[in-house]
Protein backbone atom coordinates (compact mmCIF):
# COMPACT_ATOMS: atom_id res chain seq x y z
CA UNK A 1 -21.31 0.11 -5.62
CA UNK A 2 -18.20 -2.65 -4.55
CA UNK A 3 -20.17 -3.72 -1.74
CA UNK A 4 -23.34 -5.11 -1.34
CA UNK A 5 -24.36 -4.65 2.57
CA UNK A 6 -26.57 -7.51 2.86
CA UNK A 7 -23.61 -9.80 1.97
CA UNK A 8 -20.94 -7.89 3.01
CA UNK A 9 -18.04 -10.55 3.61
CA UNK A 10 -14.73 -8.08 4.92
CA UNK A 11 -11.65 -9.65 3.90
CA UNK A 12 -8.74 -9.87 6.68
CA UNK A 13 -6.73 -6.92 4.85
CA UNK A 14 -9.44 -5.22 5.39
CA UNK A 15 -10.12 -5.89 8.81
CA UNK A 16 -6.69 -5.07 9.64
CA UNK A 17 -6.56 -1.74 7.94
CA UNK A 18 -9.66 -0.81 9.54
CA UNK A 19 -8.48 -1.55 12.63
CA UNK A 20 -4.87 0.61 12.16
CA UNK A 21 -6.59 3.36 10.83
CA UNK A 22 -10.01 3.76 12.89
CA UNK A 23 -8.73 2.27 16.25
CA UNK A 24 -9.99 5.12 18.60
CA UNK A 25 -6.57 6.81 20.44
CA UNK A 26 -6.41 4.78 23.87
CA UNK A 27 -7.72 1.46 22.54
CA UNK A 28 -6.21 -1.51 23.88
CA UNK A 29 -7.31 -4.07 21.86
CA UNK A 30 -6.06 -4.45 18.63
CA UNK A 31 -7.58 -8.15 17.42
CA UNK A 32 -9.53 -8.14 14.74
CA UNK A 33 -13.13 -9.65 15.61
CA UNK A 34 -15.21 -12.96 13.75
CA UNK A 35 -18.11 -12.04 12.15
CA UNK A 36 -16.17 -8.04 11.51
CA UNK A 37 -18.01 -6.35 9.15
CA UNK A 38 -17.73 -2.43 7.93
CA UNK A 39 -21.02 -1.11 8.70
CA UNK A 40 -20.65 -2.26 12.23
CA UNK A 41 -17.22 -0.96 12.46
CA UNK A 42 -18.08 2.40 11.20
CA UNK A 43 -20.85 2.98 13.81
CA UNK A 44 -18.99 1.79 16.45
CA UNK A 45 -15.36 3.11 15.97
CA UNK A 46 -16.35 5.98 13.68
CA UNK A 47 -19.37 6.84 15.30
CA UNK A 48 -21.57 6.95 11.98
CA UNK A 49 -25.51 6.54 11.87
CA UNK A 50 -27.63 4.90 9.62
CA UNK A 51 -27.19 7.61 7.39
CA UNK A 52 -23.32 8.48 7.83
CA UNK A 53 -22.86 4.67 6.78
CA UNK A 54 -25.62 4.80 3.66
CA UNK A 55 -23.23 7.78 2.90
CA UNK A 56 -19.83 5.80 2.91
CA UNK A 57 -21.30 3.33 0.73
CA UNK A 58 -22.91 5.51 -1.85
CA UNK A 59 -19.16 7.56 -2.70
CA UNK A 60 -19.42 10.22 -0.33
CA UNK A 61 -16.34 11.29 1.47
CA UNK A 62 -16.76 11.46 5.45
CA UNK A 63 -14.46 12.68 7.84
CA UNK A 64 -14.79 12.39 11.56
CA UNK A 65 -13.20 13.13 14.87
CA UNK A 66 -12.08 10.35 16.91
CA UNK A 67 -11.06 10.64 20.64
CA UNK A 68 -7.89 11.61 21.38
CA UNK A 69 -5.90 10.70 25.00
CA UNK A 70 -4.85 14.53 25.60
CA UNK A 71 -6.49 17.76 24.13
CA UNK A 72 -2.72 18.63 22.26
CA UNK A 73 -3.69 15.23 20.26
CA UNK A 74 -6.04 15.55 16.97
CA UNK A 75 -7.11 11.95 15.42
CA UNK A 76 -9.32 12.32 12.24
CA UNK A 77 -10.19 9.46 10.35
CA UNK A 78 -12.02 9.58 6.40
CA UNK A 79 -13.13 7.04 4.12
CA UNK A 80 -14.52 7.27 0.41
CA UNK A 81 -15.32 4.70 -1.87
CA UNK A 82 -13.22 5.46 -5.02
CA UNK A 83 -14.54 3.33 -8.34
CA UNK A 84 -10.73 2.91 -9.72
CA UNK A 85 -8.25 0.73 -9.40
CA UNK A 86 -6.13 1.29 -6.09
CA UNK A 87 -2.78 1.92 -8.29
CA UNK A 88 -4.50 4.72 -9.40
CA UNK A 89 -4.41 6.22 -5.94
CA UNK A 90 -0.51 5.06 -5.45
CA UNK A 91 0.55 7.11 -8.83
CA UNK A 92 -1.23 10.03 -7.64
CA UNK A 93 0.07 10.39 -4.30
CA UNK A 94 3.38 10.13 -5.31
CA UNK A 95 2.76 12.94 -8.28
CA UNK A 96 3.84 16.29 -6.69
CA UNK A 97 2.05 18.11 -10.04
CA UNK A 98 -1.14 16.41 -9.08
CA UNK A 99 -0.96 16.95 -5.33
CA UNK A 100 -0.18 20.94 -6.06
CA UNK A 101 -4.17 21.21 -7.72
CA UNK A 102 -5.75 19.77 -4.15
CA UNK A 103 -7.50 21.78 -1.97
CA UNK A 104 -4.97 23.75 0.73
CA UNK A 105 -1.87 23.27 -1.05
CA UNK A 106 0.02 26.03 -1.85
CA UNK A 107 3.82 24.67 -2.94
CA UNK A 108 4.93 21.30 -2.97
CA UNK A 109 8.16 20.08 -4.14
CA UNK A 110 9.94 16.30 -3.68
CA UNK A 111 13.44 16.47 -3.12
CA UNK A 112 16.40 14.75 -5.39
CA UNK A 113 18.64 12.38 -4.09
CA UNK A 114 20.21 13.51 -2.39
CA UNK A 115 18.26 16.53 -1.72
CA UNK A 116 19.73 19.72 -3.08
CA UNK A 117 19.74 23.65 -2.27
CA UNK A 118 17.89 24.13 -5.71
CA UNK A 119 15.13 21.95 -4.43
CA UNK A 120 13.61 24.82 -2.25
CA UNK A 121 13.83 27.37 -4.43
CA UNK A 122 10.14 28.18 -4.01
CA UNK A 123 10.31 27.23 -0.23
CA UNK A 124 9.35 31.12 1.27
CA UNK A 125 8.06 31.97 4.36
CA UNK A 126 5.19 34.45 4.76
CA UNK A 127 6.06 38.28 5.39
CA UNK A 128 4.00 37.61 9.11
CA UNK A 129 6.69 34.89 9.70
CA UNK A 130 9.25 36.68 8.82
CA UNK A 131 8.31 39.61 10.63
CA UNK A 132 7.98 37.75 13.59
CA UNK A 133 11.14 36.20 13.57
CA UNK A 134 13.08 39.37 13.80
CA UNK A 135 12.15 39.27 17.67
CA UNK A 136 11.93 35.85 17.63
CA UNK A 137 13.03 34.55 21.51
CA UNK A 138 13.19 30.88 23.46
CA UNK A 139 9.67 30.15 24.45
CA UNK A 140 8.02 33.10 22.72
CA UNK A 141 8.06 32.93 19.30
CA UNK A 142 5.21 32.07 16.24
CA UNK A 143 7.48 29.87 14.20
CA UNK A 144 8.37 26.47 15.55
CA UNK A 145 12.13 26.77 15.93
CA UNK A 146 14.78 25.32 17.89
CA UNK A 147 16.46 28.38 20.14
CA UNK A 148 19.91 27.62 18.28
CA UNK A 149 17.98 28.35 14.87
CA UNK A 150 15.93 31.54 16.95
CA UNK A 151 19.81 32.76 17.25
CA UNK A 152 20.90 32.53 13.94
CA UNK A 153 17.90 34.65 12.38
CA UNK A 154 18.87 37.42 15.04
CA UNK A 155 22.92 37.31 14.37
CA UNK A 156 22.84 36.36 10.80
CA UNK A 157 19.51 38.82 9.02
CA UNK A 158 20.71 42.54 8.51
CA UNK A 159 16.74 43.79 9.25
CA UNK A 160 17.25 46.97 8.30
CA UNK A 161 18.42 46.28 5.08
CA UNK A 162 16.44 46.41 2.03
CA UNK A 163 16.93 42.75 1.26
CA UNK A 164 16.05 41.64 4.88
CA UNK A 165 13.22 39.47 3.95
CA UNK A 166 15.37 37.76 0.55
CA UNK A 167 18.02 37.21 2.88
CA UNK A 168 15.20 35.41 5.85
CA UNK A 169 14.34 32.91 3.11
CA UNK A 170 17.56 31.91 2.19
CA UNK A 171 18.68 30.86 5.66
CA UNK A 172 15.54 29.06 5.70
CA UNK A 173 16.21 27.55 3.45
CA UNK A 174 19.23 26.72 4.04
CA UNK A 175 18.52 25.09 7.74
CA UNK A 176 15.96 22.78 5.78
CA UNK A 177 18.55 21.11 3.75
CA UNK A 178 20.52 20.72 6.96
CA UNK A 179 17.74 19.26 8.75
CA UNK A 180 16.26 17.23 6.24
CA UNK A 181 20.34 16.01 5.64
CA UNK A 182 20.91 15.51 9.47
CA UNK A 183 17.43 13.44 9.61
CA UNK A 184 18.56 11.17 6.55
CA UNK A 185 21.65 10.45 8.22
CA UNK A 186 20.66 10.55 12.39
CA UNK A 187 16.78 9.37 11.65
CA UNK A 188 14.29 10.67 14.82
CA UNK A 189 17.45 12.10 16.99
CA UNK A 190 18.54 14.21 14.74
CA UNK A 191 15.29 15.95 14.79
CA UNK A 192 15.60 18.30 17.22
CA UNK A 193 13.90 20.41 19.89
CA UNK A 194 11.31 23.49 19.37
CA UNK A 195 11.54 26.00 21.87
CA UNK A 196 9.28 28.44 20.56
CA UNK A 197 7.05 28.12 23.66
CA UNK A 198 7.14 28.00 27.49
CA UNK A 199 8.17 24.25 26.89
CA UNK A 200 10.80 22.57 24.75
CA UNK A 201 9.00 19.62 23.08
CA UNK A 202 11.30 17.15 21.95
CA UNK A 203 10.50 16.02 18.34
CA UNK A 204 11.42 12.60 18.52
CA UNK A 205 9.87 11.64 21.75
CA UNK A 206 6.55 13.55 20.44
CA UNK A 207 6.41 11.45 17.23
CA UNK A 208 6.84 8.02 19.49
CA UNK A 209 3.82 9.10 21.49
CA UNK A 210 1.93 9.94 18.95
CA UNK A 211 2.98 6.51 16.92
CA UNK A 212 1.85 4.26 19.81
CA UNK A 213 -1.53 5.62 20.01
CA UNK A 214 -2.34 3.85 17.02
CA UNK A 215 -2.43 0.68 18.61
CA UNK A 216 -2.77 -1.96 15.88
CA UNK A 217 -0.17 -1.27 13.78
CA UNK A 218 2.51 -2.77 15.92
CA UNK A 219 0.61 -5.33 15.78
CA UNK A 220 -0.59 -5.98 12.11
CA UNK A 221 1.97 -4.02 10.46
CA UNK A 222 4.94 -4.34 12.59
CA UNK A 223 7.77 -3.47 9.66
CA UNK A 224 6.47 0.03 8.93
CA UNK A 225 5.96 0.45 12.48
CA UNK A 226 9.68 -0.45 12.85
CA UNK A 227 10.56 1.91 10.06
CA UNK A 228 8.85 4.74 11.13
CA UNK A 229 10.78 4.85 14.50
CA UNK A 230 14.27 3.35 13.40
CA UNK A 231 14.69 4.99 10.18
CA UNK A 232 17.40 5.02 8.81
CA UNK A 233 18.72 2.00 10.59
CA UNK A 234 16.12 -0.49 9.33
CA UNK A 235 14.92 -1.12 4.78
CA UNK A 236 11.72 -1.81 4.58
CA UNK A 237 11.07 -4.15 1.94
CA UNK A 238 8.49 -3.76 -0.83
CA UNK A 239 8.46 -0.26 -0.39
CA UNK A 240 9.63 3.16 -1.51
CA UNK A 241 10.87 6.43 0.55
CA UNK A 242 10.12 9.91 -0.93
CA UNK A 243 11.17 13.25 0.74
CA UNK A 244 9.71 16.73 0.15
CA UNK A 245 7.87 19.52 1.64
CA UNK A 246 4.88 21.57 1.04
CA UNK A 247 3.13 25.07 1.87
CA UNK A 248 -0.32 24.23 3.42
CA UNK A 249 -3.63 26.39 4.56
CA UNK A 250 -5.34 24.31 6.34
CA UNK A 251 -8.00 27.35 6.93
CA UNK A 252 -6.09 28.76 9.84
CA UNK A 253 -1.93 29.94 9.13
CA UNK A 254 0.01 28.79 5.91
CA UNK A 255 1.94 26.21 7.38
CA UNK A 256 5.44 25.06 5.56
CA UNK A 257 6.45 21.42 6.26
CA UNK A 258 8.86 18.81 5.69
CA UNK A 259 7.43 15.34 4.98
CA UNK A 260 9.10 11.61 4.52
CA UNK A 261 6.71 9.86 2.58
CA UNK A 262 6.57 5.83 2.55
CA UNK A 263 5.05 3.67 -0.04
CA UNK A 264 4.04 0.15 1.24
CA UNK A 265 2.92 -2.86 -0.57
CA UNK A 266 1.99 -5.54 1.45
CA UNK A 267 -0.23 -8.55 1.66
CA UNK A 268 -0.87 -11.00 -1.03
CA UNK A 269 -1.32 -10.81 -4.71
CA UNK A 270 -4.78 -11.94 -4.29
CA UNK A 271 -5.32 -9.82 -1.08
CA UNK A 272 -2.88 -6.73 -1.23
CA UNK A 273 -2.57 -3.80 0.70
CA UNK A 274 -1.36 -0.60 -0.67
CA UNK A 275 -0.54 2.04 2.18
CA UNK A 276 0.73 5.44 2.14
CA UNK A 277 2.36 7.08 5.22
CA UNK A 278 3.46 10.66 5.47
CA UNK A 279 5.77 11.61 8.56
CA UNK A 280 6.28 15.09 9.72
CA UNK A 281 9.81 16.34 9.86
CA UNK A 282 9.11 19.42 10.59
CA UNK A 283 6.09 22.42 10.77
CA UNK A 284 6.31 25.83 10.84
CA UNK A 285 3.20 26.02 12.60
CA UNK A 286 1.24 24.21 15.07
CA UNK A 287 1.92 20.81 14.13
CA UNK A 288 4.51 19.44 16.93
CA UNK A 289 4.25 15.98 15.38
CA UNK A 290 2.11 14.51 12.31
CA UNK A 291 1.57 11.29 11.12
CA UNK A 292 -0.71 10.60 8.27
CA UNK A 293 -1.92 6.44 7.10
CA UNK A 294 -3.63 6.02 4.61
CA UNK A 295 -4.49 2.06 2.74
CA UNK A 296 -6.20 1.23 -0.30
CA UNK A 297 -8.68 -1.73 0.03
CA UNK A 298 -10.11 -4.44 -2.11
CA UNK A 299 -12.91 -6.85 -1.18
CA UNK A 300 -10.73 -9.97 -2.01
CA UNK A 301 -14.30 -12.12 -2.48
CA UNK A 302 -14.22 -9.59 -6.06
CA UNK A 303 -10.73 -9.73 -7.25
CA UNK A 304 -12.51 -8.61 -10.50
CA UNK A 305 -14.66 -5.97 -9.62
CA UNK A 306 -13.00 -2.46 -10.16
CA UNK A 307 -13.30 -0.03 -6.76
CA UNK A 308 -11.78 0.31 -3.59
CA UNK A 309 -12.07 2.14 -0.23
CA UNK A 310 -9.47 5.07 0.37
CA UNK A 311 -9.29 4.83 4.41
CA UNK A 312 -7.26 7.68 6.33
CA UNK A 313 -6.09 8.34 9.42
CA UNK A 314 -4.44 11.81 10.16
CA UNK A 315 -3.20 12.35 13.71
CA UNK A 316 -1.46 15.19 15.03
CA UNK A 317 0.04 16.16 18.42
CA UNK A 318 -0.39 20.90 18.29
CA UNK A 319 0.22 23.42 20.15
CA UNK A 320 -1.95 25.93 21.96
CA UNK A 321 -4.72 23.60 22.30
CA UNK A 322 -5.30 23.83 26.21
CA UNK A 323 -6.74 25.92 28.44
CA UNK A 324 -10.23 27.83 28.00
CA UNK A 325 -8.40 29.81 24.73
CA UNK A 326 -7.19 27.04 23.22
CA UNK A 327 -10.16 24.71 24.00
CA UNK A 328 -11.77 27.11 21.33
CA UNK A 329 -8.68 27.16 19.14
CA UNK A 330 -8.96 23.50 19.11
CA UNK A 331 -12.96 23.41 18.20
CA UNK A 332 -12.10 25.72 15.25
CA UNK A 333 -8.84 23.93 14.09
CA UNK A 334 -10.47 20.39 14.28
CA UNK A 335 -13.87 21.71 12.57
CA UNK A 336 -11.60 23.14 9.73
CA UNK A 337 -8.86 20.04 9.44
CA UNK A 338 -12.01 17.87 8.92
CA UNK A 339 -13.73 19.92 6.62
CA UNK A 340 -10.23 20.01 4.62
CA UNK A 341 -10.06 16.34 4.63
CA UNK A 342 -13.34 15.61 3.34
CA UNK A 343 -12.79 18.16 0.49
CA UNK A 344 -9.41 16.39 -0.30
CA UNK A 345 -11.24 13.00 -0.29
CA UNK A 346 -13.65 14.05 -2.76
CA UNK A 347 -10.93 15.69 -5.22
CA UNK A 348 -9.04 12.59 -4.93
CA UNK A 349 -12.40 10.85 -5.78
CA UNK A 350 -13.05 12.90 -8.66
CA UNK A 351 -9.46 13.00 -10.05
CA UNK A 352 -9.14 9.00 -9.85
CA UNK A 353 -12.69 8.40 -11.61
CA UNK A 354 -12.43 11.09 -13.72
CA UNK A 355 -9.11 9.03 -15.13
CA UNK A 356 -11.25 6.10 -15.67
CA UNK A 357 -14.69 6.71 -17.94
């Protein structure tokens, strides 16, 4: 085990990535504590017992729910203990033949760059979508779409044809390169409105709400905060930008999303900081907004000792979660999103220490 608790010394990188990742939604304190240690920070933050915390520290993945301001807004947070080195973790998120064998994925592909039309060759919407977007209207409609993009599936699909559903996916297609193009080029403005529901949600201003709920990382990490909201006015040193998108089943709907992913090396080279973050572009399904941290940890008191903590932080602003029917949508999609992440945790685990022995 990396740490022993009866002399557990927390570095500051660690302190700080605790406190960006497990900050409960709503905190308004976001300096780190003397004295800060991880077993006090998991019972208090993360809400663990005794036996939650013996858990963490013996290799098994956990995955809880942490308060959220509004019932739209999901926060999960998951830790495991992975006995690997942290580039090991790095190199695996950012292979896309790797990330295809974890649990719930069903297609992912990165794009080139630029991104091309050939890129999304496998991107296909289910035959429920599809059938659903033949009546497709402004605030009543399954698939997250702006109203313009509602239009264009009505004008531009012949639905009685035999090919109805070959020509769906290629104007899907087809609007993803656009969007993923106007993004790279207009950054959060050029993301659009949905107006598949009663009310437009504005993608940009969704992603800023959901970016300052994680209160520390303006704070502690104020570059990548930067970067996530002024892309693609702003470089972020010592880091690297992927783009691609993925099918999904998180338990409920297969879900298709686009996804800019950021690779961030920070700190020291005694104390570093590796950090992954993966922001939405957009969801097919009921993810308005999605922003997913995750940071690799050392004890810097054991440069040499092999292991590190994979802390995440997965928070989500979705639809449909209000009201007595979606109160009960909500208690199954949380109960599912955190079983999901604790069995992607533990693959990760596996796959990293299996590499290793």
């Amino acid at each position: 085990m990396l740490f022993n608790k009866s002399r557990l010394k927390t570095s500051m990188c660690l302190k700080i990535a605790l406190m960006v990742l497990l900050s409960p939604a709503g905190s308004t304190s976001a300096e780190p504590q003397d004295g800060f240690v991880l077993d006090r920070f998991l019972e208090q933050s993360a809400g663990l017992d005794k036996t939650g915390i013996a858990s963490v520290h013996s290799g098994k993945a956990i995955a809880v729910v942490l308060d959220s301001a509004t019932p739209e807004e999901v926060f999960l947070a998951g830790i495991v203990h992975i006995d690997a080195p942290p580039e090991g973790y790095l190199k695996l998120a950012t292979n896309f033949d790797e990330l295809r064998k974890l649990p719930g994925y069903l297609g992912v592909q990165r794009f080139s760059n630029p991104p091309l039309a050939s890129d999304l060759a496998q991107f296909t919407l289910d035959a429920a979508d599809i059938k659903d977007l033949k009546t497709c209207m402004p605030g009543d409609c399954d698939v997250q779409l702006p109203s313009e993009a509602m239009e264009q599936f009505q004008k531009s699909i012949k639905w009685s044809g035999p090919d109805a559903e070959k020509q769906a996916n290629s104007l899907a297609r087809q609007m993803a390169l656009d969007s993923l193009l106007a993004y790279q080029k207009g950054g959060n403005a050029a993301l659009g409105v949905y107006r598949d529901k009663e009310h437009p949600t504005r993608i940009a201003e969704t992603f800023q709400t959901l970016l300052s709920r994680v209160k520390s990382l303006p704070v502690y990490l104020p570059e990548l905060n930067r970067y996530l909201l002024e892309y693609p006015d702003m470089q972020l040193k010592n880091s690297t930008s992927d783009f691609y998108w993925e099918k999904i089943n998180f338990g409920l709907k297969p879900t298709l999303r686009i996804v800019h992913q950021i690779v961030y090396r920070g700190g020291s080279q005694a104390d570093p900081i590796y950090g992954v973050a993966l922001k939405q572009l957009y969801a097919s399904h009921y993810f308005r907004s999605a922003l997913d941290l995750t940071i690799c940890l050392r004890d810097s008191t054991r440069p040499n000792e092999r292991g590190f903590y994979l802390l995440t932080v997965k928070g989500s602003q979705q639809a449909g979660l209000t009201g007595f029917k979606g109160s009960i949508v909500r208690e199954v999609a949380v109960s599912k999103s955190r079983s999901s992440l604790e069995k992607t945790l533990t693959a990760i685990k596996q796959k990293l220490e299996s590499g290793v022995r």
